[in-house]
Structures are given as structure tokens and as C-alpha cells.
C-alpha atoms as a PDB file:
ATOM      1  CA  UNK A   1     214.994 252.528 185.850  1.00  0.00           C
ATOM      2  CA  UNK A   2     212.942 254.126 183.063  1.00  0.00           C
ATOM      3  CA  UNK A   3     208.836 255.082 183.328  1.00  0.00           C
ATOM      4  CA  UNK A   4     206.766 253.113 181.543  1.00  0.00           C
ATOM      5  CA  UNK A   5     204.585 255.176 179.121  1.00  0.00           C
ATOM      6  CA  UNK A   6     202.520 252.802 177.160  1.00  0.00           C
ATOM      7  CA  UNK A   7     199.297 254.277 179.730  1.00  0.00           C
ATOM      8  CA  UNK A   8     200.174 257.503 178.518  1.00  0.00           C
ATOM      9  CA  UNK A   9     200.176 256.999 175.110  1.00  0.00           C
ATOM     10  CA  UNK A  10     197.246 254.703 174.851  1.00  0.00           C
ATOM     11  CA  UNK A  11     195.136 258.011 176.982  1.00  0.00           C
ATOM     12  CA  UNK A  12     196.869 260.281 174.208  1.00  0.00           C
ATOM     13  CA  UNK A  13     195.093 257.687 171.722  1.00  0.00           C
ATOM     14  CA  UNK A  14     192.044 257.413 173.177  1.00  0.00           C
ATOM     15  CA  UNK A  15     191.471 261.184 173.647  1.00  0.00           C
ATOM     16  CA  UNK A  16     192.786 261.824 170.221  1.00  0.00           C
ATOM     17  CA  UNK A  17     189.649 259.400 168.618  1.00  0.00           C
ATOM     18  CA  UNK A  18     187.439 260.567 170.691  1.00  0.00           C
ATOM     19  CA  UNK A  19     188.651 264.498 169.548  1.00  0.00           C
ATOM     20  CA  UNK A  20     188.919 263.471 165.945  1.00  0.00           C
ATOM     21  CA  UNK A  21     185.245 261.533 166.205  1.00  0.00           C
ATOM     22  CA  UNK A  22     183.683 264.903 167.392  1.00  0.00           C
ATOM     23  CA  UNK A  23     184.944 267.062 164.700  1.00  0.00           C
ATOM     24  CA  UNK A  24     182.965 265.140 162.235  1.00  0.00           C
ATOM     25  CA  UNK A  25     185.287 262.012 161.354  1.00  0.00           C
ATOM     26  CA  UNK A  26     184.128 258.168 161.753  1.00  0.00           C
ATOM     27  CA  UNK A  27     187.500 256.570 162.020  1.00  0.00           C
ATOM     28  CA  UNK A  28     191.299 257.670 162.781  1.00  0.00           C
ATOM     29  CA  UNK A  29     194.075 255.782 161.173  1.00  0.00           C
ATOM     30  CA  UNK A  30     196.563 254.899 163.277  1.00  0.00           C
ATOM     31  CA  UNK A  31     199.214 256.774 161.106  1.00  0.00           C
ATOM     32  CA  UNK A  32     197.014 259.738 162.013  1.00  0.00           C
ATOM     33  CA  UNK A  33     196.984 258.847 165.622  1.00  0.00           C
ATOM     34  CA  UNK A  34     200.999 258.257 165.469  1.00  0.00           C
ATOM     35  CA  UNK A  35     201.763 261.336 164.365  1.00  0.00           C
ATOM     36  CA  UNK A  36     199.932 262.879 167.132  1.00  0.00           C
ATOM     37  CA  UNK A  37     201.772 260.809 169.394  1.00  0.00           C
ATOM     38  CA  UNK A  38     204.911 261.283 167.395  1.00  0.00           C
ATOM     39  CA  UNK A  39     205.596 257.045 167.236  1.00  0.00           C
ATOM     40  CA  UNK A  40     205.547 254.867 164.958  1.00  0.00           C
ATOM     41  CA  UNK A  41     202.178 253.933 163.403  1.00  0.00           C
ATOM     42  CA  UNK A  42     202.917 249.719 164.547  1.00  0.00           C
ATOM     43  CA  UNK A  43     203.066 250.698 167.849  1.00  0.00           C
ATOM     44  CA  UNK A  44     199.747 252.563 168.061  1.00  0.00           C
ATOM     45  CA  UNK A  45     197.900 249.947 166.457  1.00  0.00           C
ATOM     46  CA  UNK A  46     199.673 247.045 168.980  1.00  0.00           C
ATOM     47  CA  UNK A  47     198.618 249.465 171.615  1.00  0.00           C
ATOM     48  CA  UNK A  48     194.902 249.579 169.849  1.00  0.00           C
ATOM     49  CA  UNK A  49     194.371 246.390 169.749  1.00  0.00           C
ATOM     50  CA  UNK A  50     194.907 245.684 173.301  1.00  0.00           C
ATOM     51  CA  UNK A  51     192.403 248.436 174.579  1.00  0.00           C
ATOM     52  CA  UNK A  52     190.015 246.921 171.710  1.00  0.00           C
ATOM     53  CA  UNK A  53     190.114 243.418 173.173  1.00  0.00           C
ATOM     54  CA  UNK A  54     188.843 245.675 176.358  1.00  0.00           C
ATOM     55  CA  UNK A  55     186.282 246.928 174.742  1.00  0.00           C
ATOM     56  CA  UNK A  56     187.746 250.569 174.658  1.00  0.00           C
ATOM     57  CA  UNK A  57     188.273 250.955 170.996  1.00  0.00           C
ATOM     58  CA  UNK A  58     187.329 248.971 167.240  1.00  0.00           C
ATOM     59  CA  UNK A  59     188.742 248.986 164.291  1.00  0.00           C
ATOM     60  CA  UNK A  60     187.034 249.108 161.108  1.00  0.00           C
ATOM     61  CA  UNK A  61     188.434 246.658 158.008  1.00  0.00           C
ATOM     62  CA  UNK A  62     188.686 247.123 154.271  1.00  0.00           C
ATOM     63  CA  UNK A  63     187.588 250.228 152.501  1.00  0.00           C
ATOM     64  CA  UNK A  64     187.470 253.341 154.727  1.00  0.00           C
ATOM     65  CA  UNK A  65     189.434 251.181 157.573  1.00  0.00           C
ATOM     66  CA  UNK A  66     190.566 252.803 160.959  1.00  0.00           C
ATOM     67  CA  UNK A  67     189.708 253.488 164.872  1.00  0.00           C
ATOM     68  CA  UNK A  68     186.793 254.694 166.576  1.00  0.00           C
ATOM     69  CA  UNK A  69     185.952 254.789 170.342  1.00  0.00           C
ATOM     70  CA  UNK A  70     183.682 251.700 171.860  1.00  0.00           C
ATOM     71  CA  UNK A  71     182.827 254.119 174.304  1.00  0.00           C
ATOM     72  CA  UNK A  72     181.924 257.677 175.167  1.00  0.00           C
ATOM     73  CA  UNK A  73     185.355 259.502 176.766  1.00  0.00           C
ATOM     74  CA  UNK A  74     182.907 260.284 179.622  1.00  0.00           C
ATOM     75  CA  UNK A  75     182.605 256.807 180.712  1.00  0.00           C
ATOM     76  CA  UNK A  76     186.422 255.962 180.386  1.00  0.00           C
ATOM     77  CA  UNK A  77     188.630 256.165 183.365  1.00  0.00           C
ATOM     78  CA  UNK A  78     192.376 256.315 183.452  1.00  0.00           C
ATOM     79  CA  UNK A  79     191.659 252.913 185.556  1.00  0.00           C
ATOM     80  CA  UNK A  80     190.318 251.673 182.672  1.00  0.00           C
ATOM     81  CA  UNK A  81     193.112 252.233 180.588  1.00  0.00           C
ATOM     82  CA  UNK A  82     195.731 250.863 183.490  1.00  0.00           C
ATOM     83  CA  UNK A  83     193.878 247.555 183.732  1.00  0.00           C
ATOM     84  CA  UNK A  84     194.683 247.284 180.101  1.00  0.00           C
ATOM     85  CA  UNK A  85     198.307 248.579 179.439  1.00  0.00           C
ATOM     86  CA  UNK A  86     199.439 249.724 183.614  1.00  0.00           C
ATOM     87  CA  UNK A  87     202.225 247.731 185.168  1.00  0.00           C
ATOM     88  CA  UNK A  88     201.056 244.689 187.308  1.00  0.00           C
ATOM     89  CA  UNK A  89     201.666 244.904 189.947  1.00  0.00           C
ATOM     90  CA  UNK A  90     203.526 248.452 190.585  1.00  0.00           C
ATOM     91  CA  UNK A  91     206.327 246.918 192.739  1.00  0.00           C
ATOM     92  CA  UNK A  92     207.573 243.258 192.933  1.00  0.00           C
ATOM     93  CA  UNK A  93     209.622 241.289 195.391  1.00  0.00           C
ATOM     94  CA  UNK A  94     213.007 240.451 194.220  1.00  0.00           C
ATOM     95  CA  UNK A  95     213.437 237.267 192.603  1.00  0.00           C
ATOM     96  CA  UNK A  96     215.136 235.268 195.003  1.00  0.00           C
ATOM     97  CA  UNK A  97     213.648 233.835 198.137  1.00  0.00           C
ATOM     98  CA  UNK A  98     215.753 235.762 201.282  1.00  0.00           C
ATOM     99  CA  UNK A  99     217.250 233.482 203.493  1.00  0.00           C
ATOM    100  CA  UNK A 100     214.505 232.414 205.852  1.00  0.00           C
ATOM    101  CA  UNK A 101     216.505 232.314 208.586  1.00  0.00           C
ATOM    102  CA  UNK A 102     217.330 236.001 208.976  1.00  0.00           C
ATOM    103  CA  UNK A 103     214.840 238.437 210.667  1.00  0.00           C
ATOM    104  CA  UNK A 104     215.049 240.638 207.871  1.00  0.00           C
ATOM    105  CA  UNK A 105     214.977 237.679 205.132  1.00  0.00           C
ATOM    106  CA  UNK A 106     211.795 236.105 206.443  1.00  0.00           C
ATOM    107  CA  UNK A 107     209.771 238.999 207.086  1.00  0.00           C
ATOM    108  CA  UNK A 108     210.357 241.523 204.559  1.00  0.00           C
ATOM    109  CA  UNK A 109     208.108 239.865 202.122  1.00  0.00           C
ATOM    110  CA  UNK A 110     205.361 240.229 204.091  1.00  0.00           C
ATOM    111  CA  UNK A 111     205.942 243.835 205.268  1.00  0.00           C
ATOM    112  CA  UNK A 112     206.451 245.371 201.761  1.00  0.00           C
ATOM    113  CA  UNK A 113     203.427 243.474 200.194  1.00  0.00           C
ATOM    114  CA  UNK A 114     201.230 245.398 202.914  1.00  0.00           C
ATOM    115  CA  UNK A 115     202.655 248.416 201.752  1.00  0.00           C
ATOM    116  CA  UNK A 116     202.618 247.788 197.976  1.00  0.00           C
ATOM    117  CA  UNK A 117     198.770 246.806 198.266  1.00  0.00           C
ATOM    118  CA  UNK A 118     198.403 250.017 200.174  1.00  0.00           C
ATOM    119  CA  UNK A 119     199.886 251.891 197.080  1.00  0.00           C
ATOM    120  CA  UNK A 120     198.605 249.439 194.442  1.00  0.00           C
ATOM    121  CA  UNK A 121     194.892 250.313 196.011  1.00  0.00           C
ATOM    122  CA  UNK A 122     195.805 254.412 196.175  1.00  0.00           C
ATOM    123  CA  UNK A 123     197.002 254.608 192.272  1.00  0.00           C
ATOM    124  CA  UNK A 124     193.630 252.529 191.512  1.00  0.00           C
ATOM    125  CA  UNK A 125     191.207 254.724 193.463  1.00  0.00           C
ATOM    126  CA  UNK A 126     193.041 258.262 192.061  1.00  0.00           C
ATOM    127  CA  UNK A 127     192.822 256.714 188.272  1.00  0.00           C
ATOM    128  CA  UNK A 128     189.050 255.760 188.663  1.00  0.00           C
ATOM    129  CA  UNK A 129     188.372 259.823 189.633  1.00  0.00           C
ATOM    130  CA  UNK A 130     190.036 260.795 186.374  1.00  0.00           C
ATOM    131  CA  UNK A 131     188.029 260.222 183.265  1.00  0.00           C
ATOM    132  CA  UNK A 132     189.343 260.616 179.517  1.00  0.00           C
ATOM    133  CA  UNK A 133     186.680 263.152 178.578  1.00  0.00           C
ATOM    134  CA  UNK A 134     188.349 265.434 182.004  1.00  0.00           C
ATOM    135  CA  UNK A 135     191.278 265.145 180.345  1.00  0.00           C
ATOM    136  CA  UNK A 136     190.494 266.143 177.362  1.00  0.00           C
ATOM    137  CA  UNK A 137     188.628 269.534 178.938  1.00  0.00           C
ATOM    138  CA  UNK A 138     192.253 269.769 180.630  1.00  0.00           C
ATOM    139  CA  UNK A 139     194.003 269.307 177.396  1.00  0.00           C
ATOM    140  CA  UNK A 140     191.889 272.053 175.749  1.00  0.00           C
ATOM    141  CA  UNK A 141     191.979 274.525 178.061  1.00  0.00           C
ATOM    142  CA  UNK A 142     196.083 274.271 177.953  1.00  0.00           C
ATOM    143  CA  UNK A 143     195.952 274.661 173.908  1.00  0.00           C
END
């Protein structure tokens, strides 16, 4: 099973508008941001427009067009970002119904969803620590 990485990418986005916006630019084409992320521009502007309709990001039409941040990386949280591209939920129950009449069958169910919630509410309370503008400190200090 392979990692999803459309929360990593859309951070790497995110951080890299918020970057580009301090050094003096308004907007970031998403060919700009794509290279960065070393995709292909389509995906970074699917990706954008999710996290816009969240109020993350904008985009900016017509003459001078491109992406800017709704928000100051200060007050966005990897949780932020998760709600909007994370899986949902983490784990699943398989897709068939276990046989009810086994011990294991009718109770597993129950028993892993305890857990999963458990882990589901851990992953959400470490993300909302993290915010995009500690990141980008972190990514700084490693260049």
C-alpha cells in the first residue's frame, strides 16, 4: 500500500506562496509552484483549488493571474490542510459485513473503531500543534 502525499504537497504549496509572497511577489503561478514541487502544473492547481474552496488560498484571473495565501502561514495548521486533502478516515473496516455469528466476526468492528478514533483523534491533535509558518522556520534553517 502506497502513502498518500497530496497533504504534503499541498503544505509544500502553501509554504512556497507564503515564501514567494514575502520576498516581494503578489501571486505564484502554479507552473512556478510545480516546479518547486517537481509535478505537473494541473495537479497543483487541482490541489489549489481545493484548499481555496477552504479558504486557504485564491487565485487571481486575467492579466497578472496566479496564487496568493487567504491567510497568514502563522494561522495555518497542518490540521487545516488534512481537513482539506488528509485521508478520511485513516483506517476503514473491510468491505464486507463478518459473519455475525462468529465471536471474532461480530465484535471486531466495534473493537477497531475504538482504536481507529483513538488514532484518528492523536494525528488531529499533533497536526493542530504544527503550523505552516513552523515549518517554514524548519525548512529554512535546513537550507
Amino acid at each position: 500500500m502506497s502513502a498518500n502525499s497530496r497533504m504534503t504537497i499541498a503544505a509544500h504549496a502553501l509554504i512556497w506562496i507564503g515564501l514567494y509572497q514575502r520576498r516581494g511577489n503578489e501571486v505564484a503561478t502554479s507552473e512556478q509552484i510545480a516546479t518547486s514541487v517537481n509535478t505537473n502544473p494541473v495537479a497543483i492547481r487541482r490541489l489549489l483549488a481545493q484548499l481555496q474552496q477552504a479558504g486557504l488560498c485564491q487565485s487571481r484571473r486575467g492579466a497578472g493571474a496566479g496564487w496568493m495565501l487567504s491567510r497568514d502561514l502563522a494561522s495555518i495548521t497542518l490540521l487545516d490542510v488534512y481537513d482539506v486533502v488528509g485521508p478520511s478516515p485513516l483506517f476503514a473496516m473491510h468491505p464486507a459485513t463478518p459473519d455475525p455469528e462468529c465471536v471474532v466476526g461480530s465484535g471486531i468492528q466495534p473493537a477497531m473503531r475504538t482504536v481507529y478514533d483513538g488514532v484518528e483523534g492523536a494525528v488531529r491533535s499533533e497536526l493542530a500543534k504544527v503550523t505552516l509558518e513552523a515549518l517554514l522556520r524548519d525548512v529554512l534553517a535546513a537550507h
